[in-house]
Every structure is written in structure tokens, then in C-alpha cells.
Protein backbone atom coordinates (compact mmCIF):
# COMPACT_ATOMS: atom_id res chain seq x y z
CA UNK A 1 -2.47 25.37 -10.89
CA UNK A 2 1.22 25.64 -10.60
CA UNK A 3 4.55 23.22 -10.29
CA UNK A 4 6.81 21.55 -8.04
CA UNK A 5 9.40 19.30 -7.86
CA UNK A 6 8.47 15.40 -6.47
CA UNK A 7 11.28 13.70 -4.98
CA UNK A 8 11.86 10.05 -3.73
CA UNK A 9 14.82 8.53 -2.12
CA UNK A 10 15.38 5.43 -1.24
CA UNK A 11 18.61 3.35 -0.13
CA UNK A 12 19.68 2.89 -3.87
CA UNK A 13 18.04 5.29 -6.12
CA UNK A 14 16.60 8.93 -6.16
CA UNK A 15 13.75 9.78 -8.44
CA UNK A 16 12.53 13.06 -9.54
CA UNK A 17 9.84 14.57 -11.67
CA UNK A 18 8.04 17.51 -12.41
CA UNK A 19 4.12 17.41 -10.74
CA UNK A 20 1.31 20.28 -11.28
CA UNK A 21 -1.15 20.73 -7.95
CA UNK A 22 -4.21 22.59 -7.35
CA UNK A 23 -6.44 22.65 -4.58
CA UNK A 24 -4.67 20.39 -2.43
CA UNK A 25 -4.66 17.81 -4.97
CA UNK A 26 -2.45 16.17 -7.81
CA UNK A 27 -3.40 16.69 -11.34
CA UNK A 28 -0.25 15.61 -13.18
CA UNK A 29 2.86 13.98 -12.56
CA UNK A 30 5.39 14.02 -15.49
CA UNK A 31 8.16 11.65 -16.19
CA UNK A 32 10.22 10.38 -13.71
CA UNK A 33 13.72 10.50 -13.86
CA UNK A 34 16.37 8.42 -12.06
CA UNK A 35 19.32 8.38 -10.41
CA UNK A 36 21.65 6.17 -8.88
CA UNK A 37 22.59 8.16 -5.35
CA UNK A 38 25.74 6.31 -5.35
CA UNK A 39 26.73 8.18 -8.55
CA UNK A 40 25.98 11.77 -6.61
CA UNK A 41 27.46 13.31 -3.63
CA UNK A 42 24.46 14.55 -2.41
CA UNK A 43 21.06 15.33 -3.16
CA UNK A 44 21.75 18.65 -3.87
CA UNK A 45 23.95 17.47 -6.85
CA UNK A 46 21.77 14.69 -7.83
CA UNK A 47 19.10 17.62 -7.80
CA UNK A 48 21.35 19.93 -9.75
CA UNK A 49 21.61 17.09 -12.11
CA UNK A 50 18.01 16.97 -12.53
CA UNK A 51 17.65 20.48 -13.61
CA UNK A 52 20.36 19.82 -16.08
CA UNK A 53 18.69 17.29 -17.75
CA UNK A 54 15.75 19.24 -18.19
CA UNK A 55 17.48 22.39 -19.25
CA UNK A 56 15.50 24.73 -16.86
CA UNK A 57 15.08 26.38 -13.54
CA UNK A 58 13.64 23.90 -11.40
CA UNK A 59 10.11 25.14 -9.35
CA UNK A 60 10.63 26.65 -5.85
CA UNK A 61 8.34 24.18 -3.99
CA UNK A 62 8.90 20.37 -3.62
CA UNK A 63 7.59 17.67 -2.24
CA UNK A 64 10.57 14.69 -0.79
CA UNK A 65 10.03 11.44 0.14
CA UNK A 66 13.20 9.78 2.31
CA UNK A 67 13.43 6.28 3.30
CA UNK A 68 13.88 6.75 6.86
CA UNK A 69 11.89 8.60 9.72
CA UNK A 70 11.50 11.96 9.06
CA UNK A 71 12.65 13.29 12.94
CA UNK A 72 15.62 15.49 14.37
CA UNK A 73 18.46 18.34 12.89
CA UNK A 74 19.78 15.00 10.86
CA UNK A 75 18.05 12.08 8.61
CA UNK A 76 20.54 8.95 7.87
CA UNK A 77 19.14 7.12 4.98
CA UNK A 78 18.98 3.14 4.98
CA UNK A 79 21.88 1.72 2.82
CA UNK A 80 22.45 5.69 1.41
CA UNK A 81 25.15 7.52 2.18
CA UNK A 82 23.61 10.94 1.94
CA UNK A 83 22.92 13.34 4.89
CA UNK A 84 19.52 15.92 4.85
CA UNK A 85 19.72 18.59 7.38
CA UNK A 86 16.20 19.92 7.00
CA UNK A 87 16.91 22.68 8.14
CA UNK A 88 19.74 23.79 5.51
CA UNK A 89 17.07 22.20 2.58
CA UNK A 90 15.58 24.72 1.45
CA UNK A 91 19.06 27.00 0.87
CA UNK A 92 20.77 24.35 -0.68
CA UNK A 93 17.92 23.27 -2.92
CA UNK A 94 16.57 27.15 -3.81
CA UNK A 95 13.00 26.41 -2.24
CA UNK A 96 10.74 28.59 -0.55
CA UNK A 97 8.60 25.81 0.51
CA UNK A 98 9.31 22.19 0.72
CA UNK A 99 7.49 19.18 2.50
CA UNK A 100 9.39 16.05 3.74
CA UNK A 101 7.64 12.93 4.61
CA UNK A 102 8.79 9.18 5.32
CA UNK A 103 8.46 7.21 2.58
CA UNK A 104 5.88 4.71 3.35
CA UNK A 105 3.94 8.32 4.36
CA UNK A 106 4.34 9.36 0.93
CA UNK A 107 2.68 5.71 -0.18
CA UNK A 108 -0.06 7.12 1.86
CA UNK A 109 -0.86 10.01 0.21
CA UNK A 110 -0.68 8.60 -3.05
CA UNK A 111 -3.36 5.98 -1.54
CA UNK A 112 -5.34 8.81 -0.73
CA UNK A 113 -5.47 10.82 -4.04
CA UNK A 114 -4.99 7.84 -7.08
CA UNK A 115 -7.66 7.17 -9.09
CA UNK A 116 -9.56 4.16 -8.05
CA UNK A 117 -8.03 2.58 -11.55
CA UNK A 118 -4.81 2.02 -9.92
CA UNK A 119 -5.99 -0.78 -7.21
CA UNK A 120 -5.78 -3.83 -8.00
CA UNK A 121 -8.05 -5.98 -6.04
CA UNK A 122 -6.15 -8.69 -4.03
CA UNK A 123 -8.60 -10.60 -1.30
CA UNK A 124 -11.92 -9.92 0.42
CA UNK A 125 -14.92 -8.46 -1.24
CA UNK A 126 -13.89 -6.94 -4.48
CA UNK A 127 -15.65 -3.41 -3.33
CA UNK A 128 -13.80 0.00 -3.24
CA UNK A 129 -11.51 1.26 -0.46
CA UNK A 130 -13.76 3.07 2.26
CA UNK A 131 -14.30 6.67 2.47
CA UNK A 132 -14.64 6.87 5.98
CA UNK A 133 -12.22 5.54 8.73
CA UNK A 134 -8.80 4.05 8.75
CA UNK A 135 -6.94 2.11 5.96
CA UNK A 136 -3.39 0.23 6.45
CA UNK A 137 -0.81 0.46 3.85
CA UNK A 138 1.97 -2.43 3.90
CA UNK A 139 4.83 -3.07 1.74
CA UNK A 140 8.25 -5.08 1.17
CA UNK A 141 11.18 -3.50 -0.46
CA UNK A 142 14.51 -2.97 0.82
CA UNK A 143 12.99 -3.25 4.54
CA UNK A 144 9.13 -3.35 5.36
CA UNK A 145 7.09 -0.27 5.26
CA UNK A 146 3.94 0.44 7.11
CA UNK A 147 1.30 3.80 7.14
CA UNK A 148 -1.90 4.17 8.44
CA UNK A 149 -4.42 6.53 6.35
CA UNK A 150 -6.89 7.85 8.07
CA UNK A 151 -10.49 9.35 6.06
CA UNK A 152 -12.97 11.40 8.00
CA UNK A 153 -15.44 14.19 6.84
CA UNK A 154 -14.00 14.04 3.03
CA UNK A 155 -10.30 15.33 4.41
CA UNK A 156 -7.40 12.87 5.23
CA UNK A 157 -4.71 12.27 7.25
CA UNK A 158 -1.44 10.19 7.11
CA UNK A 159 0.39 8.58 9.87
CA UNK A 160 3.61 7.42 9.63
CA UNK A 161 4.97 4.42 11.60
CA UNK A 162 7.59 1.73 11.99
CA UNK A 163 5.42 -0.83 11.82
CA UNK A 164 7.69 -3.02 10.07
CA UNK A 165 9.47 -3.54 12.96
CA UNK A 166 6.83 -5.29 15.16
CA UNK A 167 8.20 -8.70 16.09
CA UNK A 168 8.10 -11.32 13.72
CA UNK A 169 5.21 -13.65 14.44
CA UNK A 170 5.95 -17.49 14.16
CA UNK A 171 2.74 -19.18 13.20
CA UNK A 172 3.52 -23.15 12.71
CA UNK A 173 6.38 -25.64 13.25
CA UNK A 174 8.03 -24.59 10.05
CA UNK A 175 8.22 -20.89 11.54
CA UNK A 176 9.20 -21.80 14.96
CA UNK A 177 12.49 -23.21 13.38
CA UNK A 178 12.81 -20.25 11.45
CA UNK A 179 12.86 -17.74 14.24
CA UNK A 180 15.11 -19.96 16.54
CA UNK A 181 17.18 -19.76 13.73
CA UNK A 182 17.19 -16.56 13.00
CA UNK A 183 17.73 -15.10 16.62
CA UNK A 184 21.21 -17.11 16.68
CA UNK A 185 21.73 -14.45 13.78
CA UNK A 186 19.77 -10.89 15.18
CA UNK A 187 18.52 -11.57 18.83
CA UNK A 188 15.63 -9.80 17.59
CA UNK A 189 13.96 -11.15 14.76
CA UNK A 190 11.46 -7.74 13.42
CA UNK A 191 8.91 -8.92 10.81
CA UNK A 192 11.17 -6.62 8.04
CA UNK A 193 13.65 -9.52 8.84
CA UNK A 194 11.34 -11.59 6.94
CA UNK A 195 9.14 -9.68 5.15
CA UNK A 196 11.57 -7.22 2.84
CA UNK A 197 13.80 -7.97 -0.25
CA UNK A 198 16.60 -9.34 2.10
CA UNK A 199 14.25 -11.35 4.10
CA UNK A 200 13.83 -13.76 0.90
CA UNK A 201 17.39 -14.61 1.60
CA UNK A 202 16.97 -15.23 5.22
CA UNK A 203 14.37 -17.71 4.31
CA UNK A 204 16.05 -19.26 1.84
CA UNK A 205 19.62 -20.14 4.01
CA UNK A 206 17.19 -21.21 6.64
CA UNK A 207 14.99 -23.34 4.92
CA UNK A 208 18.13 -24.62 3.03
CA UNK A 209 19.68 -25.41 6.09
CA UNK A 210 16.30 -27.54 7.51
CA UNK A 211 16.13 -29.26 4.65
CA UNK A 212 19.79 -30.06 4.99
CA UNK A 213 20.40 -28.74 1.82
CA UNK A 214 23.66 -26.82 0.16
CA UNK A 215 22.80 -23.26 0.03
CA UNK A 216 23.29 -22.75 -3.59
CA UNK A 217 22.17 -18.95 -4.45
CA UNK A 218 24.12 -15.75 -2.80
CA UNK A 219 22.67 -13.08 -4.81
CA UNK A 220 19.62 -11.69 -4.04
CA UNK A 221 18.39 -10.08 -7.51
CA UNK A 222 18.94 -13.81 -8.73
CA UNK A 223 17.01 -15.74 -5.71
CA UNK A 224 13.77 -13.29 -6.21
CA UNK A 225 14.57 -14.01 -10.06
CA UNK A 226 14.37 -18.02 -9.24
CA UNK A 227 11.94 -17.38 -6.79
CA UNK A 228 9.00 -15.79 -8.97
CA UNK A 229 10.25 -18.23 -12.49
CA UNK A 230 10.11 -21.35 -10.28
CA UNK A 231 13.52 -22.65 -11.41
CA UNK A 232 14.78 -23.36 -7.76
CA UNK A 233 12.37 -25.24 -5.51
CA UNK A 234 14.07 -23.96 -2.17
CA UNK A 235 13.83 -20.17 -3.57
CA UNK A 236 10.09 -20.96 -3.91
CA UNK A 237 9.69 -22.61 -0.93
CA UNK A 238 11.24 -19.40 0.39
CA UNK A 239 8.84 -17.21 -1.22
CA UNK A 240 5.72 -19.53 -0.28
CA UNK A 241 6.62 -18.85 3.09
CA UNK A 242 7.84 -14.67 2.30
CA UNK A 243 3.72 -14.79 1.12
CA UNK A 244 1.98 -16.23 4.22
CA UNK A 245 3.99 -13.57 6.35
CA UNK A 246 2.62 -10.92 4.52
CA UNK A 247 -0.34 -12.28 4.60
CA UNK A 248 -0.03 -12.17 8.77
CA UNK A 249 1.87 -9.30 9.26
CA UNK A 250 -0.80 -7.18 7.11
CA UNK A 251 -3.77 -8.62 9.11
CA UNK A 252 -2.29 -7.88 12.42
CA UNK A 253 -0.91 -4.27 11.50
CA UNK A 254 -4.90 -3.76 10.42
CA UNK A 255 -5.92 -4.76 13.17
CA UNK A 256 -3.69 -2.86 15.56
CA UNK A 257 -5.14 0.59 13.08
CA UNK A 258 -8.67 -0.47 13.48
CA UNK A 259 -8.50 -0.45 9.92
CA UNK A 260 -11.60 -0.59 7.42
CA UNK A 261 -8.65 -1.63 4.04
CA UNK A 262 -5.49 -2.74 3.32
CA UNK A 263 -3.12 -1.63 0.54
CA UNK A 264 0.09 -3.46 -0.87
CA UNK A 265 2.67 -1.32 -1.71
CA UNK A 266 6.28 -1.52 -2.11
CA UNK A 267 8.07 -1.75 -4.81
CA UNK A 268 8.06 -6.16 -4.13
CA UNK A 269 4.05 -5.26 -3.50
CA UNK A 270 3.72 -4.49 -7.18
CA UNK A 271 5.99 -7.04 -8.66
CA UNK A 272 4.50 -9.55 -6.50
CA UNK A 273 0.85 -8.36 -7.84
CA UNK A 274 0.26 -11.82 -9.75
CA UNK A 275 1.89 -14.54 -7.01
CA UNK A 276 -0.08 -12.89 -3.72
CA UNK A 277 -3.44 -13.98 -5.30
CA UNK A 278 -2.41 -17.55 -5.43
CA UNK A 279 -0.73 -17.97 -2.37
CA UNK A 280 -1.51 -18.55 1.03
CA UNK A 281 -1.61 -14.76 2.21
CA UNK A 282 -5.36 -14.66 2.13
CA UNK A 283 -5.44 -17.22 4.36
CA UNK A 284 -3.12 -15.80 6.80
CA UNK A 285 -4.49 -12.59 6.48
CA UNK A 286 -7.72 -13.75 7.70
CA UNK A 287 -6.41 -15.74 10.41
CA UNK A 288 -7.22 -13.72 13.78
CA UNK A 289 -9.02 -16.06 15.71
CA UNK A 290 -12.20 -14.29 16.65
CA UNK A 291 -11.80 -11.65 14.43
CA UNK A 292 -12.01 -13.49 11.75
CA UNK A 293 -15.16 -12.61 10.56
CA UNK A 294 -14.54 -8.94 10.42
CA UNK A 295 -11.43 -9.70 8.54
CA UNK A 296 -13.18 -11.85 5.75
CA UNK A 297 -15.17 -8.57 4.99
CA UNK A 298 -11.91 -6.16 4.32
CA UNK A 299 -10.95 -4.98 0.96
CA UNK A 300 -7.23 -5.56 -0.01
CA UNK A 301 -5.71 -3.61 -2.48
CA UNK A 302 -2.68 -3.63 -4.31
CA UNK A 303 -1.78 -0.29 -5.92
CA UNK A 304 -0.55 -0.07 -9.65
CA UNK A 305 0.59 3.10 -9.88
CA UNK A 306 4.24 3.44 -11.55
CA UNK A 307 5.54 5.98 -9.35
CA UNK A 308 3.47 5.77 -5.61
CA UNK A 309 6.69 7.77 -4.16
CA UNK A 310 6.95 10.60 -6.26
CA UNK A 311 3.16 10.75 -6.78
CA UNK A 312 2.66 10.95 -2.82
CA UNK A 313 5.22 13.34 -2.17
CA UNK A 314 3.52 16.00 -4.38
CA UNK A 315 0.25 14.46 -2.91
CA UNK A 316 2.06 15.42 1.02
CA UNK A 317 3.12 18.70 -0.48
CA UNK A 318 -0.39 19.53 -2.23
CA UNK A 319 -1.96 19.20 1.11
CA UNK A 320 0.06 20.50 2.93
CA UNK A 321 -0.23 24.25 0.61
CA UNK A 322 -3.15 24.04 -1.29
């Protein structure tokens, strides 16, 4: 058994936290500690910082989770103004080995090792996740993340996508409005344009604007706020409709994995854990025309864990050196 560091980044914040492995598996992950990557040049100093407040030598193997394909000499971060050079990581960071993975990758892995405990059940029989063959994890946050987990012969693998970025698929009247709407604003309208923290807010101007109705919130914190408390019936509207997209965007990225389960993830996916069960994403989720049938008899998950990003990246790094 022996340490590492677990990191997640993200647009806003970077998290960090000490993790034990052994045998290519997670035992422990200890508390997480976070910082605003605004507040740090880099992650180097936000990882100096981090040894600081621990008062010791940090471990020489780490795990990272980045918000943003992990691909070529340099990875831009959404909405973060840091720049990784993999290839100067493990100098600037003291490591003599190091994984990076995406961070819907990272979701993955955590999907992969968590106790059963942490999945909530969501819709379709209330059964475990399968053991064998493919799983799709989906999830809202600052933009829409998508993995595909793949079980075979009691080993795993994790493959990243962009799924998020499929087109956004109008499915009544209401919807048809909102993408002509919303293509005056992005030509392309990607399901993350709906589906993500900043999608509420597209929904919200544009059903605003239907109705004929003054557009009354700008922040976003406060719409999801009025959105999930009720207090605003256009912000709930919005989020009605934010549900039944999930609800179709998760059942078509299963079925373009061939997948056996879905998981919910993100960090909306968690704090939306109560509303999804009574809203229309079931429904949509089921919705494939023929395939209906096979989609009934899914299991759909929402995982509870605290800390899915820092727990997968020492899940992708436990694998990977075992």
C-alpha cells in the first residue's frame, strides 16, 4: 500500500488530497482540499500550496484530473487560465510517475471502483450496475461531460469522449423554438448548450422571451437557486425543460455506447439527485422509439460520492501502476 497525490481541476477550482492504492485499486482517499485557481498562478503553486498546508513532502506519484481533453504538447483549461505541458509535469511537480486523464474519464474510474453504497438509484429496475459490458456516464456542470466504461473479464476500461457536444436534439414544439432561437445566438446549438450550468440560463432568456416575459434574473448561482426553491416560475419552467434534456441526451449517448447502465454525475448530477426522480427525464430517457423496450430495462444511477474527481484520478492512476 503506498500514497499519492489526487488532483482535480476544473474551470474554477482545483482540489487535492492525499489517496492510499494497492493492487490497482483505491483504499482511501483523505480530505480534500480546495483551491480557487484564480488565486494561483499555476498548478505548480497551487500544488506547492497544498504541501504547505499539510506541512510535508508531498508523494512522488499522482493521479490529475483536467477539465479538458487530455491530447497534444499543451492542455487549455475551460474558463482556467492555467497551462499543463505534460511533458514538463513531472519536473515541475517532483513526480516520478503521474497519470492525467479528462475529467469526465476520471468520473469513470471512480464509477468503476466506488462501493455500490454510493449509487443512488434514479429510473429503471432498481438492480445493480452490470459487471459485464458497457456503462455511460453523463453529467452537467460547467459544460456537459460524457464517458463510456467499459467491464469485461473482471478488468475495466475507460473511454473518454466529447459527447457533450453531440447536437442538441429538439423533441416538441416548445424545443423547436428553443433551438431556432438559440442558433440566432451559436449557429450550432451542442446539447452542453442546454444541458450544463450555463444552459439553465439559455433556457431561461428563451423561454422568457416566448412567454413574452421581462427577463428578470442575470446571475446564474441565483437562477439554479430559484430554479431548485421554486420561487420563480420561469426559472422552473427552465429547469423542467434542463430535466427532460437530460433525460434525452443520456438515452441517446447509451444508446450510441451500446450501453448495459447509466450514471449521473456532475457536480449539477448530484445536486440535482432529488428533482431528476420527479421530473420528466425518465420519460425522455426511455423515449427511443423501438428501443424502447430495451431502455425500460436499464439501471440509472446517480453517484453520491463527495469527491468522484479526486477519487477517479487515484482510481486512473491505481490502474494504471498497480
Amino acid at each position: 500500500m503506498r500514497e499519492i497525490v489526487a488532483v482535480d481541476i476544473g474551470g474554477t477550482h482545483a482540489r487535492f488530497a492525499i489517496a492510499t492504492i494497492e493492487d490497482g485499486k483505491v483504499i482511501t482517499l483523505g480530505e480534500a482540499t480546495t483551491l480557487k485557481c484564480a488565486e494561483h498562478g499555476s498548478l505548480a503553486l497551487a500544488w506547492e500550496t497544498f504541501g504547505r498546508s499539510l506541512n510535508r513532502d508531498l508523494p512522488r506519484e499522482a493521479g490529475i484530473a483536467v477539465a479538458c481533453p487530455v491530447s497534444g504538447e499543451i492542455l487549455k483549461l475551460t474558463n482556467n487560465p492555467w497551462i499543463i505541458q505534460p511533458s514538463q509535469l513531472a519536473a515541475r511537480l517532483h513526480l516520478d510517475n503521474f497519470v492525467l486523464v479528462n475529467d469526465f474519464g476520471a468520473v469513470a474510474h471512480a464509477v468503476a471502483q466506488v462501493d455500490s453504497s454510493y449509487m443512488k438509484h434514479l429510473c429503471g429496475p432498481d438492480i445493480d450496475l452490470p459487471t459485464e459490458g458497457a456503462i455511460t456516464i453523463v453529467g452537467p456542470g460547467t459544460g456537459l461531460g460524457a464517458a463510456c466504461l467499459l467491464r469485461r473479464n473482471d478488468r475495466y476500461f475507460v473511454m473518454e469522449t466529447e459527447g457533450g457536444h453531440l447536437d442538441y436534439p429538439p423533441l416538441d414544439e416548445l424545443e423547436d423554438k428553443i433551438l431556432k432561437a438559440l442558433r440566432l445566438r451559436f449557429r450550432r446549438v451542442s446539447a452542453e448548450r442546454i444541458v450544463s450550468g450555463p444552459g439553465l440560463t439559455n433556457l431561461y432568456e428563451v423561454i422568457a422571451e416566448i412567454q413574452g416575459w421581462p427577463i428578470t434574473l442575470r446571475d446564474n448561482r441565483t437562477l439554479w437557486q430559484n430554479a431548485l426553491d421554486g420561487s420563480d416560475t420561469v426559472a422552473v419552467a427552465a429547469l423542467e425543460r434542463f430535466c427532460l434534456s437530460l433525460g434525452a441526451v443520456s438515452g441517446d449517448l447509451a444508446l450510441a455506447h451500446g450501453a448495459r447502465g447509466v450514471v449521473i454525475g456532475g457536480g449539477l448530477g448530484l445536486r440535482l439527485a432529488d428533482s431528476l426522480g420527479h421530473s420528466g427525464f425518465a420519460e425522455r430517457f426511455v423515449a427511443k422509439g423501438r428501443f424502447e423496450t430495451m431502455m425500460t430495462e436499464m439501471p440509472v444511477k446517480i453517484i453520491t460520492h463527495p469527491q468522484p474527481g479526486l477519487f477517479g484520478a487515484a482510481a486512473a492512476y491505481a490502474e494504471a501502476h498497480p
